[in-house]
Each structure stands twice: as C-alpha cells, then as structure tokens.
PDB file of N, CA and C in Angstrom:
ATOM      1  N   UNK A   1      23.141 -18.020  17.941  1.00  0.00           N
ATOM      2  CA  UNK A   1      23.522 -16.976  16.995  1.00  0.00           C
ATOM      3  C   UNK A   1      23.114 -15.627  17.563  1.00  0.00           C
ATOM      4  N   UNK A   2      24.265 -14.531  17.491  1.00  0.00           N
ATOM      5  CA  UNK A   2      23.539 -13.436  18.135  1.00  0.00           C
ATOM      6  C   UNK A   2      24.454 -12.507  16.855  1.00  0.00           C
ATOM      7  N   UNK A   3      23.225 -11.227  16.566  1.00  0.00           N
ATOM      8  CA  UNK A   3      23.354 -10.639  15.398  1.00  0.00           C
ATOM      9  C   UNK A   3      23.806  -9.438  16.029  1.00  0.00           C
ATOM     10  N   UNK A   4      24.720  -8.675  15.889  1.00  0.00           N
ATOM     11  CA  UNK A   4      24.907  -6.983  16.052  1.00  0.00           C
ATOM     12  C   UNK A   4      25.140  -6.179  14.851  1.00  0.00           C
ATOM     13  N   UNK A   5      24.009  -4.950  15.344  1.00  0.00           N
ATOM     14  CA  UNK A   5      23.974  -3.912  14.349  1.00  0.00           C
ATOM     15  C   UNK A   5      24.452  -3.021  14.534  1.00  0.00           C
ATOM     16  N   UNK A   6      25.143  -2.101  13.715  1.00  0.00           N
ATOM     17  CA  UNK A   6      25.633  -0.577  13.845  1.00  0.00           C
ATOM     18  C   UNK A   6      25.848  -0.085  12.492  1.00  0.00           C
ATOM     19  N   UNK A   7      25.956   1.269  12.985  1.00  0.00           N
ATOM     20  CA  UNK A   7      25.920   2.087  11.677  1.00  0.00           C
ATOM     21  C   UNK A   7      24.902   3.289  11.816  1.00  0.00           C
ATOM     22  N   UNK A   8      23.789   3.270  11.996  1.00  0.00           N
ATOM     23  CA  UNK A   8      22.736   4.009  13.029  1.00  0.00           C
ATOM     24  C   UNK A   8      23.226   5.333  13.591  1.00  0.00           C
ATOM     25  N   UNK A   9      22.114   6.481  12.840  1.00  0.00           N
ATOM     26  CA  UNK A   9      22.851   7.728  13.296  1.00  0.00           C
ATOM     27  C   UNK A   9      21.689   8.900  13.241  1.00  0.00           C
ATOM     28  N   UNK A  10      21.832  10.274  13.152  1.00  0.00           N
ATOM     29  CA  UNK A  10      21.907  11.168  12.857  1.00  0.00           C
ATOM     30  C   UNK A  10      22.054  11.578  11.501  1.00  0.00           C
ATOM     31  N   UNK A  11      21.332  12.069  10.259  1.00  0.00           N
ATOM     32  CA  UNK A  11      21.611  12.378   9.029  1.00  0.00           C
ATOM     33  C   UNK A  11      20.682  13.462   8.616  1.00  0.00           C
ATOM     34  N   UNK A  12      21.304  14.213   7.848  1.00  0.00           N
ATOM     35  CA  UNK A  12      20.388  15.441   7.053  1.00  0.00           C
ATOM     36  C   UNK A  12      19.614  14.484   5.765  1.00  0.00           C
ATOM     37  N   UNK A  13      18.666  15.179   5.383  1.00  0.00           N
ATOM     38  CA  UNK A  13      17.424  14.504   4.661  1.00  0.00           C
ATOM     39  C   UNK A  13      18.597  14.631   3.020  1.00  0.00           C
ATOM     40  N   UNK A  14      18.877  14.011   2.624  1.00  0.00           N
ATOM     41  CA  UNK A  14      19.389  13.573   1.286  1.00  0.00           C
ATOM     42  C   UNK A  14      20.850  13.183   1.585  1.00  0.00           C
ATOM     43  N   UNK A  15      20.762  12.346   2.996  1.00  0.00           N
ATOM     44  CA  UNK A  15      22.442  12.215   2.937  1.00  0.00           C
ATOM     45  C   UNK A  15      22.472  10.504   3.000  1.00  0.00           C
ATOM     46  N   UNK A  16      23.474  10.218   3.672  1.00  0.00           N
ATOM     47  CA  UNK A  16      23.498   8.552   3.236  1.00  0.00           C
ATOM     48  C   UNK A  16      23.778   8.418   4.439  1.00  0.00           C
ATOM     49  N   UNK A  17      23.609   6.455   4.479  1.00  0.00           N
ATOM     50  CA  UNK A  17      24.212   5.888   5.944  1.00  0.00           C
ATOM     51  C   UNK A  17      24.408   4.496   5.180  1.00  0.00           C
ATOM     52  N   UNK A  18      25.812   4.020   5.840  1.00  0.00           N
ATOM     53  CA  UNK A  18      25.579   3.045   5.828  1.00  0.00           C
ATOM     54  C   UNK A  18      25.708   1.327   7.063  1.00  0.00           C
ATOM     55  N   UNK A  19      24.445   0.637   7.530  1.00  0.00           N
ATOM     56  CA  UNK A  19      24.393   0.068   8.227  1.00  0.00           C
ATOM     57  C   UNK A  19      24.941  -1.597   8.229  1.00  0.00           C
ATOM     58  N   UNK A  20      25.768  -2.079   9.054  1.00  0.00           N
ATOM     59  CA  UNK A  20      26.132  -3.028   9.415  1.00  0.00           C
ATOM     60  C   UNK A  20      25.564  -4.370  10.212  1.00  0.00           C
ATOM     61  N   UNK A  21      25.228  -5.828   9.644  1.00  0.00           N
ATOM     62  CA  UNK A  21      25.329  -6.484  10.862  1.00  0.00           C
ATOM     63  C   UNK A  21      25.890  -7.411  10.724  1.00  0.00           C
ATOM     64  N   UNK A  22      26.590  -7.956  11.578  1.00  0.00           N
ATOM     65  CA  UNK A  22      27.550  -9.062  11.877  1.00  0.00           C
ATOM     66  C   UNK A  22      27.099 -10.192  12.558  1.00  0.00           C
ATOM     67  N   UNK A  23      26.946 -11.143  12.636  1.00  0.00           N
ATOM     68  CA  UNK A  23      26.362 -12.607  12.867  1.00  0.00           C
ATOM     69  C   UNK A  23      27.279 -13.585  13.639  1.00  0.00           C
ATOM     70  N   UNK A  24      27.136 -13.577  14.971  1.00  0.00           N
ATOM     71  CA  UNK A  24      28.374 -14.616  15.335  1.00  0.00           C
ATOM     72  C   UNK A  24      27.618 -16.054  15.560  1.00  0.00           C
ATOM     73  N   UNK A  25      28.199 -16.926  15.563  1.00  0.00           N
ATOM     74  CA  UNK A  25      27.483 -18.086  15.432  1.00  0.00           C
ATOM     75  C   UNK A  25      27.711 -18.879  14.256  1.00  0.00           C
ATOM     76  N   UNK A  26      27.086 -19.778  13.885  1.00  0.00           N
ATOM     77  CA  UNK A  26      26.767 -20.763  12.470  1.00  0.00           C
ATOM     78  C   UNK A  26      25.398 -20.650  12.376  1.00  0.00           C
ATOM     79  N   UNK A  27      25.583 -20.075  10.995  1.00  0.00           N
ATOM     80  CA  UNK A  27      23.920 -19.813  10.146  1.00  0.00           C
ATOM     81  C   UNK A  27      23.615 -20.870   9.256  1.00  0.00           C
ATOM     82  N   UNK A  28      23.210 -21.257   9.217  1.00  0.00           N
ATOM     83  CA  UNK A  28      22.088 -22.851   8.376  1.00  0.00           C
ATOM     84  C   UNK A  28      22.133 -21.821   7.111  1.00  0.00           C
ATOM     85  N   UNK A  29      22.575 -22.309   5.781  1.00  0.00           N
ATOM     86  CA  UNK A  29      21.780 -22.110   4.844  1.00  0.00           C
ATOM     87  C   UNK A  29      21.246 -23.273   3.881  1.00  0.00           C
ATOM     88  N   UNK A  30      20.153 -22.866   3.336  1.00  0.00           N
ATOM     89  CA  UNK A  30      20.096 -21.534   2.563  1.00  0.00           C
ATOM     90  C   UNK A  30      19.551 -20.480   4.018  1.00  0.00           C
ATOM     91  N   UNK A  31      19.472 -19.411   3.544  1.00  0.00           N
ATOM     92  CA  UNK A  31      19.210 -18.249   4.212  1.00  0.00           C
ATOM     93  C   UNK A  31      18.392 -17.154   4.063  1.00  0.00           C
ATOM     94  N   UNK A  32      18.001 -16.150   4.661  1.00  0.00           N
ATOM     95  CA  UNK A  32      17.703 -15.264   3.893  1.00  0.00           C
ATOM     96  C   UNK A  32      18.317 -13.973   5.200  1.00  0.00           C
ATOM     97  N   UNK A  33      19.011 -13.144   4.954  1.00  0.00           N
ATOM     98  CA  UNK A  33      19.538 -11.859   5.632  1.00  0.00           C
ATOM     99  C   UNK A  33      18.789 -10.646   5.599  1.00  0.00           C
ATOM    100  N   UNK A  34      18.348 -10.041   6.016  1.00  0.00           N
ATOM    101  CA  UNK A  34      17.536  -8.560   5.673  1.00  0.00           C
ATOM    102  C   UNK A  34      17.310  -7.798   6.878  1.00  0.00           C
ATOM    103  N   UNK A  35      16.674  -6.519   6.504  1.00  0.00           N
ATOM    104  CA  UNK A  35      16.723  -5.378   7.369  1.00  0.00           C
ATOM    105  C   UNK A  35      15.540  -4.692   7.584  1.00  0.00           C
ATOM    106  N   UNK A  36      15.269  -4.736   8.794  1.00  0.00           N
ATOM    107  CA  UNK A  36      13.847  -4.058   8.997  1.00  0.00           C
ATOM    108  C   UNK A  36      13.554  -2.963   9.467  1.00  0.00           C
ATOM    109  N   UNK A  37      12.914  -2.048   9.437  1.00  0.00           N
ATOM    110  CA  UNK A  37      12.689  -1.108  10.451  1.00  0.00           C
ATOM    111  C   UNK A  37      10.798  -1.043  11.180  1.00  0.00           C
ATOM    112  N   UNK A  38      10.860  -0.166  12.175  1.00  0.00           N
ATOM    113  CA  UNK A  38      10.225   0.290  12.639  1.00  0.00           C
ATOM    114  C   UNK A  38      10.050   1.335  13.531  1.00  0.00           C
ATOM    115  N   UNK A  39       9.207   2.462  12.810  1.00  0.00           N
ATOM    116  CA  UNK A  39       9.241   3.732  13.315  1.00  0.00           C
ATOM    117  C   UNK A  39       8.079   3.772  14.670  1.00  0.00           C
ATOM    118  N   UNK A  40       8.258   4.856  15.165  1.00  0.00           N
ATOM    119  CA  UNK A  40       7.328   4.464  16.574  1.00  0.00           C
ATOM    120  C   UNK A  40       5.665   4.803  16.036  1.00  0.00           C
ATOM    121  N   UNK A  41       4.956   3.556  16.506  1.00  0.00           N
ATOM    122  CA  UNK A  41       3.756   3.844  16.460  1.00  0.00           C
ATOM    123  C   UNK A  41       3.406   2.871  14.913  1.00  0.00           C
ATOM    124  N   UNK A  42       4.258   1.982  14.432  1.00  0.00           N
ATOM    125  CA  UNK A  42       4.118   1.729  13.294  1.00  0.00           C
ATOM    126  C   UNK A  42       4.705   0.215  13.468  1.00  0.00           C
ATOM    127  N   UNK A  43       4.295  -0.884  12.637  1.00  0.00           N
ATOM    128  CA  UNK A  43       4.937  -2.131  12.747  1.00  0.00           C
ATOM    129  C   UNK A  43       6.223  -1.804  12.159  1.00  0.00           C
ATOM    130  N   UNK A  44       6.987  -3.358  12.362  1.00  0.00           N
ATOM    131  CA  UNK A  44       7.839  -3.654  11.725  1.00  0.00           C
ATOM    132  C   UNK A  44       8.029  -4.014  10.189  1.00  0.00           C
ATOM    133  N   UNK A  45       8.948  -3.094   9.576  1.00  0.00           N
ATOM    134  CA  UNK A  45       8.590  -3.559   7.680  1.00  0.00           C
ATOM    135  C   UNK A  45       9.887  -3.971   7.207  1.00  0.00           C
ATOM    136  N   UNK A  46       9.715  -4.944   6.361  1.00  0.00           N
ATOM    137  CA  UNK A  46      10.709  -4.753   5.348  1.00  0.00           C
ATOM    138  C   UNK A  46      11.391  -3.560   4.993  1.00  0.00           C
ATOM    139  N   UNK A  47      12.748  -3.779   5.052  1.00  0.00           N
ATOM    140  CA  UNK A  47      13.276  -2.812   4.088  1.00  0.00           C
ATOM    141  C   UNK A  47      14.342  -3.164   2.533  1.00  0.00           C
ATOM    142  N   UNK A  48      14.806  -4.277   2.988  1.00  0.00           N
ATOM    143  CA  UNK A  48      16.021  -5.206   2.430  1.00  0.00           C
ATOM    144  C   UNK A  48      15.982  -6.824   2.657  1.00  0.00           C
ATOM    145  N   UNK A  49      15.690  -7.448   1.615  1.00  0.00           N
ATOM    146  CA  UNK A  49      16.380  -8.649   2.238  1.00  0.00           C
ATOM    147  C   UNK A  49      17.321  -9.134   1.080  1.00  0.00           C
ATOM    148  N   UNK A  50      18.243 -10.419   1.391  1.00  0.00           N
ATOM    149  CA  UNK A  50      19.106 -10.779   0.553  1.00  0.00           C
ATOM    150  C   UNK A  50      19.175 -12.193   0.636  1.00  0.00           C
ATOM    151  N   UNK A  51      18.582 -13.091  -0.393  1.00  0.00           N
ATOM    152  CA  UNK A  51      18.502 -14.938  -0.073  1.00  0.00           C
ATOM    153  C   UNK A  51      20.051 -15.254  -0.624  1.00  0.00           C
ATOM    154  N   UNK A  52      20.946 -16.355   0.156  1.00  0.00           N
ATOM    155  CA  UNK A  52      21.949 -16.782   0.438  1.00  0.00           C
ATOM    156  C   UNK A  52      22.631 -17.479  -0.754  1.00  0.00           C
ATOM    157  N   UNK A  53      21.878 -16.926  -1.802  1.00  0.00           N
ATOM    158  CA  UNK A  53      21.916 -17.295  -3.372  1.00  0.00           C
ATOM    159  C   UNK A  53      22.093 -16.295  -4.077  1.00  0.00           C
ATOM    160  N   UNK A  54      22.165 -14.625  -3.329  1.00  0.00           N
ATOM    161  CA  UNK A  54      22.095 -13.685  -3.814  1.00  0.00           C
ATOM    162  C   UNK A  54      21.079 -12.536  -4.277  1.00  0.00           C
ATOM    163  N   UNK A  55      19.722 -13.241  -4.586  1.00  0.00           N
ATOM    164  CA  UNK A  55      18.642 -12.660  -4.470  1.00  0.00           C
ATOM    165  C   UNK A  55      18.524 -11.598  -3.713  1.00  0.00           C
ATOM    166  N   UNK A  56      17.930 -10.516  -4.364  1.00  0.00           N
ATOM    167  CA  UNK A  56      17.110  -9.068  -3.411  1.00  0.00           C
ATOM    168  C   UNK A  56      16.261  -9.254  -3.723  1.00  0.00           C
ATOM    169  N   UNK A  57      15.488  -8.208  -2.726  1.00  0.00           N
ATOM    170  CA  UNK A  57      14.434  -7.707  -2.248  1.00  0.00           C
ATOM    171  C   UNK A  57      14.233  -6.523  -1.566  1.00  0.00           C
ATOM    172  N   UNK A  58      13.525  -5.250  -2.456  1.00  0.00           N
ATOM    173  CA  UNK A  58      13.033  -3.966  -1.285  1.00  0.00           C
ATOM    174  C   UNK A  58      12.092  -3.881  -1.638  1.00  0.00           C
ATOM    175  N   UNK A  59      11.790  -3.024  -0.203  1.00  0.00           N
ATOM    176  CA  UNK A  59      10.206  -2.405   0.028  1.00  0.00           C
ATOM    177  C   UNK A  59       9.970  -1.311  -1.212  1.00  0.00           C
ATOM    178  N   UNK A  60       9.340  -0.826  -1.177  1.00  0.00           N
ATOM    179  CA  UNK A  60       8.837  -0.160  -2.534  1.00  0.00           C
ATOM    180  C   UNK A  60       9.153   1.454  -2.490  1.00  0.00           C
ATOM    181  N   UNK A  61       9.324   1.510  -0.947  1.00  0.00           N
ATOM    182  CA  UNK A  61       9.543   2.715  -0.308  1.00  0.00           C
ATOM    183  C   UNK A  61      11.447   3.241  -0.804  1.00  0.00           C
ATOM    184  N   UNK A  62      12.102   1.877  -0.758  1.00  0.00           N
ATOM    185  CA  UNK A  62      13.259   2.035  -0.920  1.00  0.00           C
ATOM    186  C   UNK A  62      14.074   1.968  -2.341  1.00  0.00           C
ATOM    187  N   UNK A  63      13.061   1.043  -3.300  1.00  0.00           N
ATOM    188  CA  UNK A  63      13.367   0.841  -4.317  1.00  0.00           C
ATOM    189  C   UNK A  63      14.286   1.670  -4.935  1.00  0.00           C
ATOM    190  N   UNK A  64      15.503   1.707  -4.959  1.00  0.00           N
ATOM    191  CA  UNK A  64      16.093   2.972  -6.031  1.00  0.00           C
ATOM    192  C   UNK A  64      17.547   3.626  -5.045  1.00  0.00           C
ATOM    193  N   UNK A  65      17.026   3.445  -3.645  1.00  0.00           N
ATOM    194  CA  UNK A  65      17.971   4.147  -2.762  1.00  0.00           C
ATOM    195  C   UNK A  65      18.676   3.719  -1.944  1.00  0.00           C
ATOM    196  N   UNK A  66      18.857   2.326  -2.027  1.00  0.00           N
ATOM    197  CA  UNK A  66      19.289   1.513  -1.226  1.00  0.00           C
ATOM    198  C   UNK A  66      19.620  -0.032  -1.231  1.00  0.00           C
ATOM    199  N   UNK A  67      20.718  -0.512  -0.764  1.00  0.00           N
ATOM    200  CA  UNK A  67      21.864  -1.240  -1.857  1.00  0.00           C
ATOM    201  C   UNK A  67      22.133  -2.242  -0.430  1.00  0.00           C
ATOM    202  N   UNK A  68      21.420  -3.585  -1.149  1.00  0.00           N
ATOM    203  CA  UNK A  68      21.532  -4.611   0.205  1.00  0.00           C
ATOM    204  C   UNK A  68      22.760  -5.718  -0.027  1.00  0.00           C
ATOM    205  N   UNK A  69      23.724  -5.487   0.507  1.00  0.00           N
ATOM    206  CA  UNK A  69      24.771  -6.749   0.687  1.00  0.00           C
ATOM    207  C   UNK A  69      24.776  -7.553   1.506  1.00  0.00           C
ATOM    208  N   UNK A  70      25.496  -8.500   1.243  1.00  0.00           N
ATOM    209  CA  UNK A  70      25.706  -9.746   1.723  1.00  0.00           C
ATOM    210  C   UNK A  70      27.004 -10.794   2.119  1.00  0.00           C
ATOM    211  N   UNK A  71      28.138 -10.935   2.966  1.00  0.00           N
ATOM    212  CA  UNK A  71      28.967 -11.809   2.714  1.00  0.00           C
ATOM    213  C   UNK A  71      28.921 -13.005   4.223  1.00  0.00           C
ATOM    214  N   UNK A  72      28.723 -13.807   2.781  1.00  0.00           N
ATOM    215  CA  UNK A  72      28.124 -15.660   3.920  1.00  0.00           C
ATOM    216  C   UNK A  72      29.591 -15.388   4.698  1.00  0.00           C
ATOM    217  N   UNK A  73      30.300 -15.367   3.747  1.00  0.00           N
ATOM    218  CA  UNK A  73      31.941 -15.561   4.732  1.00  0.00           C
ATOM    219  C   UNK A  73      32.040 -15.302   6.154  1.00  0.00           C
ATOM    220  N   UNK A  74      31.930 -14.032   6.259  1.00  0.00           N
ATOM    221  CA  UNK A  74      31.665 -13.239   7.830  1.00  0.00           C
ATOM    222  C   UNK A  74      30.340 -13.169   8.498  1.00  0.00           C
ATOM    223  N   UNK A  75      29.326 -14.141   7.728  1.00  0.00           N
ATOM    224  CA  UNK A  75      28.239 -14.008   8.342  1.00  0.00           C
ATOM    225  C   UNK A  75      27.415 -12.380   8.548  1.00  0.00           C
ATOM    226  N   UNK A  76      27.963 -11.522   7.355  1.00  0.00           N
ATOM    227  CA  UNK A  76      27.408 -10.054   7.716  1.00  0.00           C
ATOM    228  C   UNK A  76      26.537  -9.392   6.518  1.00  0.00           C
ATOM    229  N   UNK A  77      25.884  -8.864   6.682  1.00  0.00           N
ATOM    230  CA  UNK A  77      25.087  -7.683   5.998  1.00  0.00           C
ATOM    231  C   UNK A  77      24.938  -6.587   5.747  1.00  0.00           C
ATOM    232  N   UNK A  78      25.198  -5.843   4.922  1.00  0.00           N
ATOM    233  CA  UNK A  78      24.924  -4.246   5.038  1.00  0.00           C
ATOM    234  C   UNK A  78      23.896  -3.682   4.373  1.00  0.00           C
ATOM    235  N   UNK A  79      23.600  -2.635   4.836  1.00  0.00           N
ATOM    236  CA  UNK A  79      22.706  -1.794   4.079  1.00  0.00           C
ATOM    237  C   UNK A  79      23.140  -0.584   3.958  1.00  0.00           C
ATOM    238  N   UNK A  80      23.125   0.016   2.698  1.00  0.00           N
ATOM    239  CA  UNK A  80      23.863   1.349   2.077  1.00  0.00           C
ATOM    240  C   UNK A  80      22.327   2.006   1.730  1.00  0.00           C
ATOM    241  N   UNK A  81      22.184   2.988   2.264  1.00  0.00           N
ATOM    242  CA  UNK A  81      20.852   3.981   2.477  1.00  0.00           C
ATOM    243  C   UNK A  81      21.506   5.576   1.304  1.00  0.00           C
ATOM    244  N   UNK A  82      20.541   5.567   0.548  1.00  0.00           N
ATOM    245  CA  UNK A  82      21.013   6.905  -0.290  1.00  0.00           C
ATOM    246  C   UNK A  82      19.779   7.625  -0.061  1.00  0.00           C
ATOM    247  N   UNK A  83      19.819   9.591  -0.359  1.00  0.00           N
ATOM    248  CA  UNK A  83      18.848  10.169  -0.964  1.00  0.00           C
ATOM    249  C   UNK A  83      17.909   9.722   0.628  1.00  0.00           C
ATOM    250  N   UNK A  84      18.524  10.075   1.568  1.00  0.00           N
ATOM    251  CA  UNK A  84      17.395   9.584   2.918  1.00  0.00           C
ATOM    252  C   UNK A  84      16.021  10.430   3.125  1.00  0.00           C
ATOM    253  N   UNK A  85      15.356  10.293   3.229  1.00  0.00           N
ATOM    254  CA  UNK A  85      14.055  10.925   3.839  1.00  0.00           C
ATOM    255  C   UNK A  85      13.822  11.223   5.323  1.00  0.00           C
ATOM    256  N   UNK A  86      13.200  12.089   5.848  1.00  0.00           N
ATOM    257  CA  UNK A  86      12.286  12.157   6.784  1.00  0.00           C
ATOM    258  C   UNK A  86      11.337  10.590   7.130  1.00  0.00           C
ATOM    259  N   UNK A  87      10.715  10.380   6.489  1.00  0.00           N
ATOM    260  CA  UNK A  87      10.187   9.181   6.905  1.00  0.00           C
ATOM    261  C   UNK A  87      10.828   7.920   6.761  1.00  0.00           C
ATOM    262  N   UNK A  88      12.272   7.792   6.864  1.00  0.00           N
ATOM    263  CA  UNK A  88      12.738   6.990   6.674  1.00  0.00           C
ATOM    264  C   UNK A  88      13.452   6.628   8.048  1.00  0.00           C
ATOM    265  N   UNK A  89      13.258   7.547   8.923  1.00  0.00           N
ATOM    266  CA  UNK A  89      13.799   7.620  10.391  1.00  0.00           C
ATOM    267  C   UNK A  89      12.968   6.271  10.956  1.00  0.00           C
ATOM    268  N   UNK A  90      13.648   5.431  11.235  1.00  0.00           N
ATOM    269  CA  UNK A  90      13.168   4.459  11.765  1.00  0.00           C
ATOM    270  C   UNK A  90      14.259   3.548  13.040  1.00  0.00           C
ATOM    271  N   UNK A  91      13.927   2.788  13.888  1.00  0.00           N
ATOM    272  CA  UNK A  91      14.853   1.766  14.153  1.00  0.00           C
ATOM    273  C   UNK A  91      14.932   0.510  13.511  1.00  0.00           C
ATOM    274  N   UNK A  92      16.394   0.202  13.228  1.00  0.00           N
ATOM    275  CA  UNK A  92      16.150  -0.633  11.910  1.00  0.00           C
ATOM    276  C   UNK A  92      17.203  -1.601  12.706  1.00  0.00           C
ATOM    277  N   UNK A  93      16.289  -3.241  12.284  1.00  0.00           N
ATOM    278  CA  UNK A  93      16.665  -4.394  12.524  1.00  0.00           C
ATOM    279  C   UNK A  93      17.593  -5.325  11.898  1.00  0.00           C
ATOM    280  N   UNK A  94      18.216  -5.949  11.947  1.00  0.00           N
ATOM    281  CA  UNK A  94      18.783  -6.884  11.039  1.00  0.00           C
ATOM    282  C   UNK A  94      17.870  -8.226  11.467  1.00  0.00           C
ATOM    283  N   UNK A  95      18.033  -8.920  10.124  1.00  0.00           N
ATOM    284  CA  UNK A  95      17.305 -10.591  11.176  1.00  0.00           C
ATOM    285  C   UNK A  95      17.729 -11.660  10.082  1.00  0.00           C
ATOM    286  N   UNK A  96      17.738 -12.681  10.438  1.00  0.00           N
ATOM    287  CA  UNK A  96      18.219 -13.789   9.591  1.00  0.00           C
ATOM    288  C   UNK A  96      17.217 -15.110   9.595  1.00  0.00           C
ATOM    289  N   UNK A  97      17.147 -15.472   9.027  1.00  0.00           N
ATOM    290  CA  UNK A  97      15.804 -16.448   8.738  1.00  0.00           C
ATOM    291  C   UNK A  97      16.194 -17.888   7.655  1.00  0.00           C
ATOM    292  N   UNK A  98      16.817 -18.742   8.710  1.00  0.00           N
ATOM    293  CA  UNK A  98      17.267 -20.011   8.159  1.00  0.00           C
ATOM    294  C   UNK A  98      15.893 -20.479   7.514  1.00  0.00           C
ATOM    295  N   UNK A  99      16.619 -21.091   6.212  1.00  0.00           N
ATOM    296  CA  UNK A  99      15.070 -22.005   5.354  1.00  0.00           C
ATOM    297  C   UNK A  99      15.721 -23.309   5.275  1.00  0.00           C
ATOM    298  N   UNK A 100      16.319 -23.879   6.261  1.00  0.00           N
ATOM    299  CA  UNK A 100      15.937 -25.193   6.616  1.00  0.00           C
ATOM    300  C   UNK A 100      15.553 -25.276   8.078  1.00  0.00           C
ATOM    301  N   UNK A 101      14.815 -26.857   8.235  1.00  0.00           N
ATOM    302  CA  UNK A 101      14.224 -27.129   9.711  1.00  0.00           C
ATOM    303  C   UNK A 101      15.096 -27.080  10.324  1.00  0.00           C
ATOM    304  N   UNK A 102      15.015 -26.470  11.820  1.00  0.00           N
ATOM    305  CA  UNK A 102      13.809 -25.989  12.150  1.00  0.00           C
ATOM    306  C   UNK A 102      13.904 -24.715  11.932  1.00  0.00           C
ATOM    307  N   UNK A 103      14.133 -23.769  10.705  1.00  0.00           N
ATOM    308  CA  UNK A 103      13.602 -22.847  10.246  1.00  0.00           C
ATOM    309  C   UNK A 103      13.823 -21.817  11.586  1.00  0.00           C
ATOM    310  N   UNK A 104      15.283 -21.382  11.894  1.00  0.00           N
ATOM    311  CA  UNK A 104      15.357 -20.512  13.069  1.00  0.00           C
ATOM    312  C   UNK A 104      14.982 -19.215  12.648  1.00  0.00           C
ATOM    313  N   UNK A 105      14.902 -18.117  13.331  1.00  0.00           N
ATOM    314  CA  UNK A 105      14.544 -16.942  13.159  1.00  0.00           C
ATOM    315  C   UNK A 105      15.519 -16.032  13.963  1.00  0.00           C
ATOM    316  N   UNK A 106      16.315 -15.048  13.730  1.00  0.00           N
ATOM    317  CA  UNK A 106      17.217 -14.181  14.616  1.00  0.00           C
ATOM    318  C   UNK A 106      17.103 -12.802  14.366  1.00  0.00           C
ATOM    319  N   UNK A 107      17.047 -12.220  15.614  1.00  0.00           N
ATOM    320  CA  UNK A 107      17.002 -10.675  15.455  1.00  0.00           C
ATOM    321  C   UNK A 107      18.151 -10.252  16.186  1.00  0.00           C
ATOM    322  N   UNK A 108      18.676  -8.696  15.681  1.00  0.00           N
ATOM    323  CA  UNK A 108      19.686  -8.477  16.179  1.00  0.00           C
ATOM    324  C   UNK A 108      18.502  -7.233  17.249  1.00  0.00           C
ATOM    325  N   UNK A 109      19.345  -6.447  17.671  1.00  0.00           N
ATOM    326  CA  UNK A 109      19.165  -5.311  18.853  1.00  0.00           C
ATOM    327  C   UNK A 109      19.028  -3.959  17.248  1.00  0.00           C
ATOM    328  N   UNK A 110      18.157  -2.731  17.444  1.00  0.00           N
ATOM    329  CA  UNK A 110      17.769  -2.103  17.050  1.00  0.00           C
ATOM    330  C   UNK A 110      19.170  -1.115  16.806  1.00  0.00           C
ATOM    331  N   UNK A 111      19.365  -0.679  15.696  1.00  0.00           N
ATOM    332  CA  UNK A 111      19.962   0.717  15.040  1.00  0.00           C
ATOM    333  C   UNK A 111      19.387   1.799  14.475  1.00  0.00           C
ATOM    334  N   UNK A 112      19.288   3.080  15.599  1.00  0.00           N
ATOM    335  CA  UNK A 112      18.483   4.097  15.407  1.00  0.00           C
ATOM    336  C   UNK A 112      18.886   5.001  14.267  1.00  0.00           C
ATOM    337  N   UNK A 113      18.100   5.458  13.685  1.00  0.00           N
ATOM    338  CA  UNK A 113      18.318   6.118  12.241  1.00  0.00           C
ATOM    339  C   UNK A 113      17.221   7.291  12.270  1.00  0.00           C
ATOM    340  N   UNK A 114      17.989   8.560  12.539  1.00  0.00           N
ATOM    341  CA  UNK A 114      17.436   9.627  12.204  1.00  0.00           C
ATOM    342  C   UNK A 114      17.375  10.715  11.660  1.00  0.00           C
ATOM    343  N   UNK A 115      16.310  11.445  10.710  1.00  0.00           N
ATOM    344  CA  UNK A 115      16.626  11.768   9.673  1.00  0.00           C
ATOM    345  C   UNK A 115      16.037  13.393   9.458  1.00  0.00           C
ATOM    346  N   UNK A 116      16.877  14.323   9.654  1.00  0.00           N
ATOM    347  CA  UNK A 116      16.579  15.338   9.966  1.00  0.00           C
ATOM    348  C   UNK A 116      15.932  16.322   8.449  1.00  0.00           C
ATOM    349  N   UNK A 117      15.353  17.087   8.170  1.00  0.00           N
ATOM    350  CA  UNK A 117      14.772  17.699   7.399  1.00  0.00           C
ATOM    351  C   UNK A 117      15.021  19.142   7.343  1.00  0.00           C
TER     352      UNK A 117
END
C-alpha cells in the first residue's frame, strides 16, 4: 500500500486548504485513516483521524476548524483546514492503521503547509 498526499501549500493566516490522500493498494478494514503533522523541532501529532465506521477524531488544537473525510471506495482522505493559524504550519502526514492482524501501519510522504501571518 503506498499513500500520496497533496494539497499542501502556502496560505495567509485565516484562509483554508484543503488536503488530499489517496491509497493505492487494498486496505484491511476495519481501519482507521488520519492526518498528522509535524512542525520542525516538534513530534508528530494528531490532527484528524476517521475509523472505517465513520468515527472522528481531532486534536484539540483543531477542534472547530477542520473537517475530516473519508471514502473506503477510493481508498482516500481529506482534510478541509479552516480559520488557519500560524502555528498550524506544519508537514502534515496521512497514515492508515489497519485494526486487524497483523495490524499494518502506512505513511504517506509529507505535505508542506505554510501559514503566513
């Protein structure tokens, strides 16, 4: 399974983005889809996730501004970013996390997101 992200840009501080990833392969579900970032000098966090049942999940940071989809069909994910911040400039991951054995784990390649003030 190999995941690609895009969408990743350049944005003024209250504008939007919205990020893509696409999944080629066969994904085991149940599932869980989500989006991570990490800014330099800082781990990797949550930002989004979405269980293959529909379930969300955001970071606390995002709560309110940001809108996690999901379609099993195409194997893809998005993330719709509102109201952006300065500290929200991060490189942001997609990853997929089968919850059956053996419980694979997939990361896609980084989508830079930066957020001007």
């Amino acid at each position: 399974v190999q995941l690609q992200a895009s969408g990743g840009g350049l944005v003024q501080a209250g504008g939007s983005l919205r990020l893509s990833c696409v999944a080629s392969g066969s994904i085991r579900s149940p599932n869980v889809m989500g989006w991570y970032r990490q800014a330099p000098g800082k781990d990797r966090e949550l930002v989004a996730r979405i269980i293959s049942d529909g379930r969300t999940t955001y970071a606390d940071s995002v709560e309110g501004r940001c809108t996690i989809s999901g379609d099993t069909a195409k194997n893809m994910v998005s993330l719709e970013m509102h109201s952006l911040k300065p500290e929200d400039a991060a490189d942001y991951f997609c990853g997929v996390h089968e919850l059956t054995a053996p419980m694979k784990i997939y990361w896609g390649q980084g989508t830079l997101v930066t957020v001007s003030s």
